[in-house]
Protein backbone atom coordinates (compact mmCIF):
# COMPACT_ATOMS: atom_id res chain seq x y z
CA UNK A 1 0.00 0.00 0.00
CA UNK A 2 1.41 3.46 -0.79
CA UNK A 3 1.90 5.42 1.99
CA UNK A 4 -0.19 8.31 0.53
CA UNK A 5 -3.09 5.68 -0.24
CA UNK A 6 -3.11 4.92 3.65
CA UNK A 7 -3.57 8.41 4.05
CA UNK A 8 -6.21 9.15 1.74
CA UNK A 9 -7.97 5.99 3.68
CA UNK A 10 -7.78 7.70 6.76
CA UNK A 11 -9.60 11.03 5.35
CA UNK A 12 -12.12 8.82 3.98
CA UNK A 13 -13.57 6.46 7.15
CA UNK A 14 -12.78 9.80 8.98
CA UNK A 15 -15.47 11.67 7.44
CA UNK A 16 -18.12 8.46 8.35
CA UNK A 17 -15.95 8.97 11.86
CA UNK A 18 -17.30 12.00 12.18
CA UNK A 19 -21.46 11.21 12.57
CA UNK A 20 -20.55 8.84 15.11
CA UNK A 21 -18.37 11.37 16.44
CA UNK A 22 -21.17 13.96 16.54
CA UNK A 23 -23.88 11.50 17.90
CA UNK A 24 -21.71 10.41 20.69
CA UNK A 25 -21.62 14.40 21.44
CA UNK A 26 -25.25 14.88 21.54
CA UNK A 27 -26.42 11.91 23.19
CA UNK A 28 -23.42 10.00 24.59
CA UNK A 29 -24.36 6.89 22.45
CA UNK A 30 -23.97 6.21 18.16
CA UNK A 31 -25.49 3.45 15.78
CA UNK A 32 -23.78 0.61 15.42
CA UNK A 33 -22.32 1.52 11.95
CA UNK A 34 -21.39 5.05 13.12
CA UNK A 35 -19.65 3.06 16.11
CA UNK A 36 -18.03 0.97 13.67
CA UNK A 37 -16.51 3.35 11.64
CA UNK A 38 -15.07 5.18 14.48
CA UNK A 39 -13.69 2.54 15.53
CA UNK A 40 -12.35 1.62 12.57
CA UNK A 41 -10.35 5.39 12.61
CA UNK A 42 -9.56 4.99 16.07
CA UNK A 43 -7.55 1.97 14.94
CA UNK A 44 -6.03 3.55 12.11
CA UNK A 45 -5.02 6.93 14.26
CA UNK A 46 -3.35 3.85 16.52
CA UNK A 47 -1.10 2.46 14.03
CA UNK A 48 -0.73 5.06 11.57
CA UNK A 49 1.49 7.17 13.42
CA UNK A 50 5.12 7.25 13.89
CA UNK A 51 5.21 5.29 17.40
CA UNK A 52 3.48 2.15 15.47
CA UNK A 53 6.00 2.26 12.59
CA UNK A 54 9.06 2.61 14.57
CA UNK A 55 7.72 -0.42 16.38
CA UNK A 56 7.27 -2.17 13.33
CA UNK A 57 10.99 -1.60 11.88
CA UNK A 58 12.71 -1.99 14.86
CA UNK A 59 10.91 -6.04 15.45
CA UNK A 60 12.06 -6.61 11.84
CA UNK A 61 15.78 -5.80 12.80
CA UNK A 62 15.51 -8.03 15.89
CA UNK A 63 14.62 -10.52 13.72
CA UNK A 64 17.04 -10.19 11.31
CA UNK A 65 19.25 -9.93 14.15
CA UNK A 66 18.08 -13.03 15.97
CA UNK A 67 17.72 -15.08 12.55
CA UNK A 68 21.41 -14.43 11.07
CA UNK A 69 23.48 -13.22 14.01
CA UNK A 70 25.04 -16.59 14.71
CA UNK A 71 25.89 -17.22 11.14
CA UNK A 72 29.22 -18.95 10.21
CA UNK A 73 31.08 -18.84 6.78
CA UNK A 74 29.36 -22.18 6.08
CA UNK A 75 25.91 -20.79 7.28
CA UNK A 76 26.15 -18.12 5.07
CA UNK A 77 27.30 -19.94 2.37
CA UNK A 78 24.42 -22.38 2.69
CA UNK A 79 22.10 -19.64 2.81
CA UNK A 80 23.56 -18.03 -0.65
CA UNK A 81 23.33 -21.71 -2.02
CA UNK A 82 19.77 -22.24 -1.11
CA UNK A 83 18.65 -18.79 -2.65
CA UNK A 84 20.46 -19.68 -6.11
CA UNK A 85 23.55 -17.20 -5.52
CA UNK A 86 26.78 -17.92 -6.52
CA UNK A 87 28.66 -18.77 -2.88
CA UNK A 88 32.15 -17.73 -3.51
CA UNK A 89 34.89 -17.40 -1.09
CA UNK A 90 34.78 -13.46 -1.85
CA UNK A 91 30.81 -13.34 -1.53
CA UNK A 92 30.46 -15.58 1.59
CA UNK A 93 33.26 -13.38 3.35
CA UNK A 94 31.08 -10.21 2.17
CA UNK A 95 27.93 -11.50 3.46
CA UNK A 96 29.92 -12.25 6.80
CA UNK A 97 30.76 -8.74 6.90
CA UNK A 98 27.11 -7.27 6.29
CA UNK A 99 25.46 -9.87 9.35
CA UNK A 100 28.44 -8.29 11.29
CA UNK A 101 27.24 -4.89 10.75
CA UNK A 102 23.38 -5.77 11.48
CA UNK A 103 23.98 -7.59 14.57
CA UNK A 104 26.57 -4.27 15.35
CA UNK A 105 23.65 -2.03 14.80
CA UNK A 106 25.82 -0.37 11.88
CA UNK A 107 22.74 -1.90 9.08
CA UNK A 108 19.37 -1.66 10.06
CA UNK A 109 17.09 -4.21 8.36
CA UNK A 110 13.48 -2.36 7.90
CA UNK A 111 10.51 -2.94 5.65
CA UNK A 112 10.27 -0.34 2.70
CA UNK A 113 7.52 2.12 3.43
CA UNK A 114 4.74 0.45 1.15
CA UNK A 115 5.05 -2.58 3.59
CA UNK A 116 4.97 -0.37 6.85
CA UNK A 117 1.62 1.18 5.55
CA UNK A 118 -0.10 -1.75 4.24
CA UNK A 119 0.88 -3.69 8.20
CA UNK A 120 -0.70 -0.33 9.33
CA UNK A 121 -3.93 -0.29 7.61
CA UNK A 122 -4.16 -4.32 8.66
CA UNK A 123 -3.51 -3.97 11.70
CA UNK A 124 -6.06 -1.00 12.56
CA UNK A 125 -8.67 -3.68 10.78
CA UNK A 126 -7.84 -6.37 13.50
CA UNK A 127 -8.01 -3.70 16.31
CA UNK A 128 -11.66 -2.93 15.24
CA UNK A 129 -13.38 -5.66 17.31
CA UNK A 130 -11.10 -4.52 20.68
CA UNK A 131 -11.66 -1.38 20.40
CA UNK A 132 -15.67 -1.94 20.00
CA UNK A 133 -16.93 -5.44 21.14
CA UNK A 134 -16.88 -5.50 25.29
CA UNK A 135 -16.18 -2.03 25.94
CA UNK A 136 -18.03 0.57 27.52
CA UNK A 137 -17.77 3.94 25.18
CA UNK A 138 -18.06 6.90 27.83
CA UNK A 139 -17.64 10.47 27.03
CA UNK A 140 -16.66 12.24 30.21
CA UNK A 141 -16.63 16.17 30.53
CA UNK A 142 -13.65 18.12 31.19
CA UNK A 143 -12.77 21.62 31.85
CA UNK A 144 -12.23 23.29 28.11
CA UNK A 145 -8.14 22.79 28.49
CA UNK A 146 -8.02 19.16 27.17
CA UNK A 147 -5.18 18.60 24.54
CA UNK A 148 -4.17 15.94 21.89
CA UNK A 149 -1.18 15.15 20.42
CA UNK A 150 -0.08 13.15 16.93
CA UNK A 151 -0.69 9.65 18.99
CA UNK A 152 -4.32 10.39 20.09
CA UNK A 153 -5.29 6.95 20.87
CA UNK A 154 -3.85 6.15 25.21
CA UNK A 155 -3.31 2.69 26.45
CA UNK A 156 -3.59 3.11 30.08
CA UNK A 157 -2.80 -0.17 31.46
CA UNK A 158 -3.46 0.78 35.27
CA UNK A 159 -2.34 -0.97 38.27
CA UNK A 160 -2.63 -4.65 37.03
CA UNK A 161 -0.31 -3.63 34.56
CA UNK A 162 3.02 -1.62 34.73
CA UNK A 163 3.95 1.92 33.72
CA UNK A 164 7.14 1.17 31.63
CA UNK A 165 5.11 -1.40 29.10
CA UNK A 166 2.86 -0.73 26.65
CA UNK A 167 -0.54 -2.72 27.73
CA UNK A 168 -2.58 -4.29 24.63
CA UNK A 169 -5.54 -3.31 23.64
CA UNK A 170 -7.44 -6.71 24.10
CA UNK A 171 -7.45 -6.16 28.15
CA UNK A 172 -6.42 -2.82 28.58
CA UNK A 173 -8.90 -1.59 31.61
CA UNK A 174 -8.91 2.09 30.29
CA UNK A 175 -8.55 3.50 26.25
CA UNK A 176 -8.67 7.24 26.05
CA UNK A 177 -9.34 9.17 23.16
CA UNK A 178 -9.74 13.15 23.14
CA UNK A 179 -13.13 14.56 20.78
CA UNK A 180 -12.83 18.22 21.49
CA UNK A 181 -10.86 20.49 24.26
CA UNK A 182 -14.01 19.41 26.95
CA UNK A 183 -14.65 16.13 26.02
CA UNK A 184 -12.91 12.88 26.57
CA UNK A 185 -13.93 9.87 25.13
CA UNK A 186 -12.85 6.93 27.42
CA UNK A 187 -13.31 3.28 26.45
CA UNK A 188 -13.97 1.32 29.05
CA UNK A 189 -13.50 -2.62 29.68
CA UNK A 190 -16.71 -4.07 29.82
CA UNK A 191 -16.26 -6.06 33.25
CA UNK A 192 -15.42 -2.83 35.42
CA UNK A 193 -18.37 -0.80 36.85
CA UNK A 194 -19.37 2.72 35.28
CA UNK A 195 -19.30 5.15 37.51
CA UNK A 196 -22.47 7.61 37.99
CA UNK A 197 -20.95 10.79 36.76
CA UNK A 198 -18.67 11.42 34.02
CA UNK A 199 -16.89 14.60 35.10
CA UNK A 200 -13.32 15.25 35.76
CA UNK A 201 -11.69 17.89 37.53
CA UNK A 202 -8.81 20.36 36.64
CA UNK A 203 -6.78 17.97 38.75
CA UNK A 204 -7.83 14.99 37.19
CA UNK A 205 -7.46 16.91 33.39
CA UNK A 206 -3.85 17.76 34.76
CA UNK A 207 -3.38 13.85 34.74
CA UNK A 208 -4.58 13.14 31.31
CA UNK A 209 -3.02 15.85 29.75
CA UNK A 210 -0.15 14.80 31.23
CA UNK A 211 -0.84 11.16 29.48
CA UNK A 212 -1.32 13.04 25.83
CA UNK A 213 2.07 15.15 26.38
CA UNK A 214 3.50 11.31 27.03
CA UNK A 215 2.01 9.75 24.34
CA UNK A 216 2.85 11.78 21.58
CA UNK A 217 5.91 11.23 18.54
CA UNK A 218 6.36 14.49 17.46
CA UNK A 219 3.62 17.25 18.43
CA UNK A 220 1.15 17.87 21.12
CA UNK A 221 -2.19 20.25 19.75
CA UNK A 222 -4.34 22.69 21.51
CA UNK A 223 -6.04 26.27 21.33
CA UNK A 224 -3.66 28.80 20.41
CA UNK A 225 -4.29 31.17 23.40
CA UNK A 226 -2.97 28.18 25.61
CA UNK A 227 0.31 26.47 27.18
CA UNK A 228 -0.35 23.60 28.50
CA UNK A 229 1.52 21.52 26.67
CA UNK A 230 4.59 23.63 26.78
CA UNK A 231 4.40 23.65 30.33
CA UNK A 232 4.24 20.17 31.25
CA UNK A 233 6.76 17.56 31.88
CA UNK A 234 7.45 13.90 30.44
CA UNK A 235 10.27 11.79 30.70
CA UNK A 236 12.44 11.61 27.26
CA UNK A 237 11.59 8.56 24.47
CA UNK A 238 12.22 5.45 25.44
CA UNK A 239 13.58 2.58 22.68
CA UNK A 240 10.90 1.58 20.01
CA UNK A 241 11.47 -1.90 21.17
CA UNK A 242 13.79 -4.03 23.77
CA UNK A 243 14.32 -7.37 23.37
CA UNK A 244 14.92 -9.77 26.07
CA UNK A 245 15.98 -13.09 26.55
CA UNK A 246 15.91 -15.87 29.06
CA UNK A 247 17.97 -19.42 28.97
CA UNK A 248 15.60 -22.41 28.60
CA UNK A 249 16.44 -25.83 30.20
CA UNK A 250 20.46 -26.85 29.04
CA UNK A 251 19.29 -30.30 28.10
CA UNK A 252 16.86 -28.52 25.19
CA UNK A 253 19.53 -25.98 24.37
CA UNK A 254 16.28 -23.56 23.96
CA UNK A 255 16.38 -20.09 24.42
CA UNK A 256 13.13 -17.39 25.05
CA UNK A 257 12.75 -14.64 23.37
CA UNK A 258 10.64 -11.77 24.64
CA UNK A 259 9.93 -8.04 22.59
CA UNK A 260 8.24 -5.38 24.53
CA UNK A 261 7.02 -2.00 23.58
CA UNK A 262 8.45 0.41 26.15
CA UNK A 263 6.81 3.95 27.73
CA UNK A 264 8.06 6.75 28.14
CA UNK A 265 7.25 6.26 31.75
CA UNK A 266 10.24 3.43 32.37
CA UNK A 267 12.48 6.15 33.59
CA UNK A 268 9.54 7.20 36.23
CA UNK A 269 7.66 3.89 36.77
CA UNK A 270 6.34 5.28 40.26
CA UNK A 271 4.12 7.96 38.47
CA UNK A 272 0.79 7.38 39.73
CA UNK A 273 -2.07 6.49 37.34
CA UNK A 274 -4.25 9.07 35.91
CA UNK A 275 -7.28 9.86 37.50
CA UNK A 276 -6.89 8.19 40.44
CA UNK A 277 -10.36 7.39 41.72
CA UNK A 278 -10.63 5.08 38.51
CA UNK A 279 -8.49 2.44 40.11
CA UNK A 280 -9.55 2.58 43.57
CA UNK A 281 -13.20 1.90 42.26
CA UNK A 282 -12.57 -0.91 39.81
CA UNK A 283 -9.75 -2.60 42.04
């Protein structure tokens, strides 16, 4: 898929996006197909970005990394023979060279950007039925100093989870998403209790602002006339990916491999939660 065409795609289930959008406004519920569709862009706006890409290039190089890092002469050689290349001594000791420099981080191994779109757009599809089947959609007020930021969609784990992970959106308790500058659309696991009011404070805003500011690549939007975003404080990026790995049983010679999507919040994984009363009620 051409990047562009993934773009174009997003304009086009935005504008269905938008009647659910505007129903959910007016009567904190939309039709099923309205619902659908903004689903569907809420999925797209979730792997579209920059953060979803990066994650996507930088699990190809582990592979690569993991697949051909313990290559020998021979292994390489076998490799060249099985693809119908000429092995010879000069070509295996050149393709020695280039696994050196990809397990040396020198080479990065990445999928051209046609491929990083098309995973996109497939992805956001397969989101679709987390983001709408078994979840509560709840549009909570806010005080009219509510920002967003180039990675709208907010994975907020909470305390079952951990703040230096990113939590997946199958059981994630809490999915934010901001509508306008006073209204917060929260998505809501369907086992936890609704609470009676959907109001937050300028305390509690503070706290998901603060999430936004976290969440975001590049850019963080709000009204001209304000600040907030300039103002507030996040730790640095963390890595797009970090691999880890764990010795199986000597007898099996195994090893375990394990990828996981870092926060920005693994250099302050004490931060509290936003909106605290959330947690205390559904614990």
């Amino acid at each position: 898929m051409p990047p562009l065409a993934l773009e174009v795609l997003l304009s086009e289930i935005e504008g269905y996006a938008k009647a659910g959008i505007d129903e959910l406004l007016d009567r904190q519920a939309c039709s099923p197909e309205n619902g659908a569709y903004l689903a569907w862009y809420l999925g797209l706006q979730a792997t579209r970005g920059r953060g979803y890409r990066a994650v996507l290039r930088a699990g190809t190089h582990e592979f690569a990394k993991l697949r051909f890092g313990d290559l020998d002469a021979d292994g390489v050689r076998r490799l060249m023979e099985k693809d119908g290349g000429e092995a010879t001594d000069e070509a295996v000791a050149a393709g020695l060279r280039a696994v050196g420099k990809i397990v040396a981080d020198e080479w990065r191994v990445s999928p051209q950007d046609a491929a990083l779109a098309a995973q996109a757009a497939e992805t956001a599809g397969e989101l679709v039925k987390y983001l709408l089947l078994g979840r509560q959609w709840l549009v909570y007020d806010t005080p009219a100093l509510l920002v967003t930021c180039d990675e709208p969609v907010v994975v907020l784990g909470g305390p079952a989870g951990t703040r230096a992970e990113e939590r997946g959106f199958a059981d994630a308790p809490v999915i934010l998403f901001p509508l306008t500058p006073s209204k917060l659309l929260v998505l809501l696991r369907g086992d936890l209790p609704r609470e009676p009011s959907q109001t937050l404070d300028v305390v509690e805003l503070a706290d998901i602002n603060r999430e936004m500011v976290a969440s975001s690549s590049r850019w963080v939007f709000e009204k001209p006339s304000r600040q907030i975003g300039m103002r507030m404080q996040v730790p640095g990026p963390a890595p797009a990916l970090v691999t880890e790995h764990y010795e199986g049983s000597k007898e099996e010679g195994r090893i375990v491999y394990r990828l996981h999507r870092p926060t920005r919040w693994v250099a302050a994984s004490n931060t509290p939660w936003p909106v605290s009363r959330w947690w205390e009620r559904w614990s």
